[in-house]
Protein backbone atom coordinates (compact mmCIF):
# COMPACT_ATOMS: atom_id res chain seq x y z
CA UNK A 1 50.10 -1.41 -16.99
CA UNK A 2 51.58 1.71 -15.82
CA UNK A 3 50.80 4.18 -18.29
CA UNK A 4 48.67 7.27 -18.04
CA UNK A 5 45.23 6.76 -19.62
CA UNK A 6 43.88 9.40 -21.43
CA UNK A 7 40.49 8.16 -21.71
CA UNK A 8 39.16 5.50 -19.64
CA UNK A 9 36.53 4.54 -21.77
CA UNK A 10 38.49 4.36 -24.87
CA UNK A 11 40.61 1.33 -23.15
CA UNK A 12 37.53 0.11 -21.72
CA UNK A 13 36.26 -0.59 -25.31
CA UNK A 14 40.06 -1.81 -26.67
CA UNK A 15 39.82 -4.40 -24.19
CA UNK A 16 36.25 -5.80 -24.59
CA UNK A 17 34.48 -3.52 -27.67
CA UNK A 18 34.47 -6.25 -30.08
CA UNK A 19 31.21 -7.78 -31.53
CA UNK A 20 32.34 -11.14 -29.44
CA UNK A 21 34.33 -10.13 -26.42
CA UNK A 22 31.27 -9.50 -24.17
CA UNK A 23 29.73 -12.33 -25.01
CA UNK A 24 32.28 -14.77 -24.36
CA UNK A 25 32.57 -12.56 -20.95
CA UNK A 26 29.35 -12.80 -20.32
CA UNK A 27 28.55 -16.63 -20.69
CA UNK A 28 31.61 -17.31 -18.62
CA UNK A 29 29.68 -15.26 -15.92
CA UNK A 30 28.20 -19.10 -15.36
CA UNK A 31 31.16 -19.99 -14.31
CA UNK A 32 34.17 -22.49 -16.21
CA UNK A 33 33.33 -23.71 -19.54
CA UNK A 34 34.84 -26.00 -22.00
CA UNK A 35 35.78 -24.14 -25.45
CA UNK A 36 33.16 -26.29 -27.04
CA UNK A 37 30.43 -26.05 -24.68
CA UNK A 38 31.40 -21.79 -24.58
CA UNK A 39 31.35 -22.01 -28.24
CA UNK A 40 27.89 -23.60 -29.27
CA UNK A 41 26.62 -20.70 -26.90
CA UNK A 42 27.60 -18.05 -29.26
CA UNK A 43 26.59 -20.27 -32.59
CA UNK A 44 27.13 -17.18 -34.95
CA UNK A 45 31.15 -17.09 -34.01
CA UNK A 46 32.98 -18.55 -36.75
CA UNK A 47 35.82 -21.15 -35.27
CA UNK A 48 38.43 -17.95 -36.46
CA UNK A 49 36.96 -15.20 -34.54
CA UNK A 50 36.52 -17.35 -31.65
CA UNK A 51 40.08 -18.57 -31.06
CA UNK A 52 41.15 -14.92 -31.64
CA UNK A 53 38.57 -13.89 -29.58
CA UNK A 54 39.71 -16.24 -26.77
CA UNK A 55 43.52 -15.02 -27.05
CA UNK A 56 42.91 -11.36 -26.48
CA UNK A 57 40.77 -12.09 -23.51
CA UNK A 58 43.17 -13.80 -22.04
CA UNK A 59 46.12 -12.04 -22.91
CA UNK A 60 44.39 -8.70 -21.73
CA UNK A 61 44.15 -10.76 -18.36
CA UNK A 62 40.23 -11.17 -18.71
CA UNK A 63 39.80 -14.57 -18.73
CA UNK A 64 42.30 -17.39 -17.78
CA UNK A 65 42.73 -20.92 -19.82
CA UNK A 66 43.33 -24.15 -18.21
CA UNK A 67 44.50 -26.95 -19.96
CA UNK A 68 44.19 -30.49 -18.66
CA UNK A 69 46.19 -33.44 -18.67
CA UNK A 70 44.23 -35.68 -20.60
CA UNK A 71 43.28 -37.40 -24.43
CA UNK A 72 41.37 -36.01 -25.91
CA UNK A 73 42.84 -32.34 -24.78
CA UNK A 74 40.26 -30.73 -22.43
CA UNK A 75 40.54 -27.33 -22.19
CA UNK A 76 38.26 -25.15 -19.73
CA UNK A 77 38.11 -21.27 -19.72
CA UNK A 78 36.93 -19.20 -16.44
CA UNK A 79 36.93 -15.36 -15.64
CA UNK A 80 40.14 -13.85 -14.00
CA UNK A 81 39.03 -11.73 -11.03
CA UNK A 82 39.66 -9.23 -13.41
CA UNK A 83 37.28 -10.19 -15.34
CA UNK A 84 34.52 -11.03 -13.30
CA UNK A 85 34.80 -6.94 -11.83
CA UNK A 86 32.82 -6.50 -15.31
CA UNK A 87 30.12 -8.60 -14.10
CA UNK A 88 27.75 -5.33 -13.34
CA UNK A 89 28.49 -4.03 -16.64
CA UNK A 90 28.04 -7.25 -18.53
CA UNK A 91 24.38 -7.62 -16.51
CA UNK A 92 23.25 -4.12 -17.28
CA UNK A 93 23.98 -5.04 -20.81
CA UNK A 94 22.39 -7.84 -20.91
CA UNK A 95 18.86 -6.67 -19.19
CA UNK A 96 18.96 -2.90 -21.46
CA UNK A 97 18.75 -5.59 -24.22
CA UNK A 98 15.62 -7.59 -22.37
CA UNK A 99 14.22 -3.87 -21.70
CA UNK A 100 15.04 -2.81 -25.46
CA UNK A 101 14.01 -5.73 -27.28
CA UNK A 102 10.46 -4.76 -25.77
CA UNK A 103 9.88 -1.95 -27.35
């Protein structure tokens, strides 16, 4: 992508703002998982949402998708390296919510 951001932010939240995006990121932070395994670890995600969910990520270059060779279809999803450089972010999320759910 070569064009001129005007706010950094604001393409920060295109890319992963959604109510699902960062969770999918963020359970992938374990390292490759199955669709259905990634899935049952966000139970609220209707099938829909997910598969959407799953495309952006990977078209925005976030995650990659690896499809195996075999019946039934196995298909496995990891981070891209560009996708694991939101590890920090996706941490600090994850313990303000510890921290906040505190209070």
């Amino acid at each position: 992508m070569n064009k001129k951001i005007a706010c950094p932010l604001h393409y920060t939240m295109n890319l992963i703002g959604t109510k699902w995006k960062p969770l999918i990121l963020f359970h992938l932070l374990e390292g490759p998982l199955r669709s259905g395994v990634l899935q049952k670890k966000i139970p609220e995600i209707s099938n829909k949402m997910f598969t959407q969910s799953l495309r952006q990520l990977e078209k925005d270059g976030l995650i990659s998708r690896k499809v195996y060779p075999v019946v039934p279809p196995k298909v496995e999803y990891k981070l891209s390296k560009r996708g694991r450089s939101l590890e920090e972010i996706l941490i600090s999320l994850d313990d303000w919510g510890v921290a906040a759910s505190k209070n």
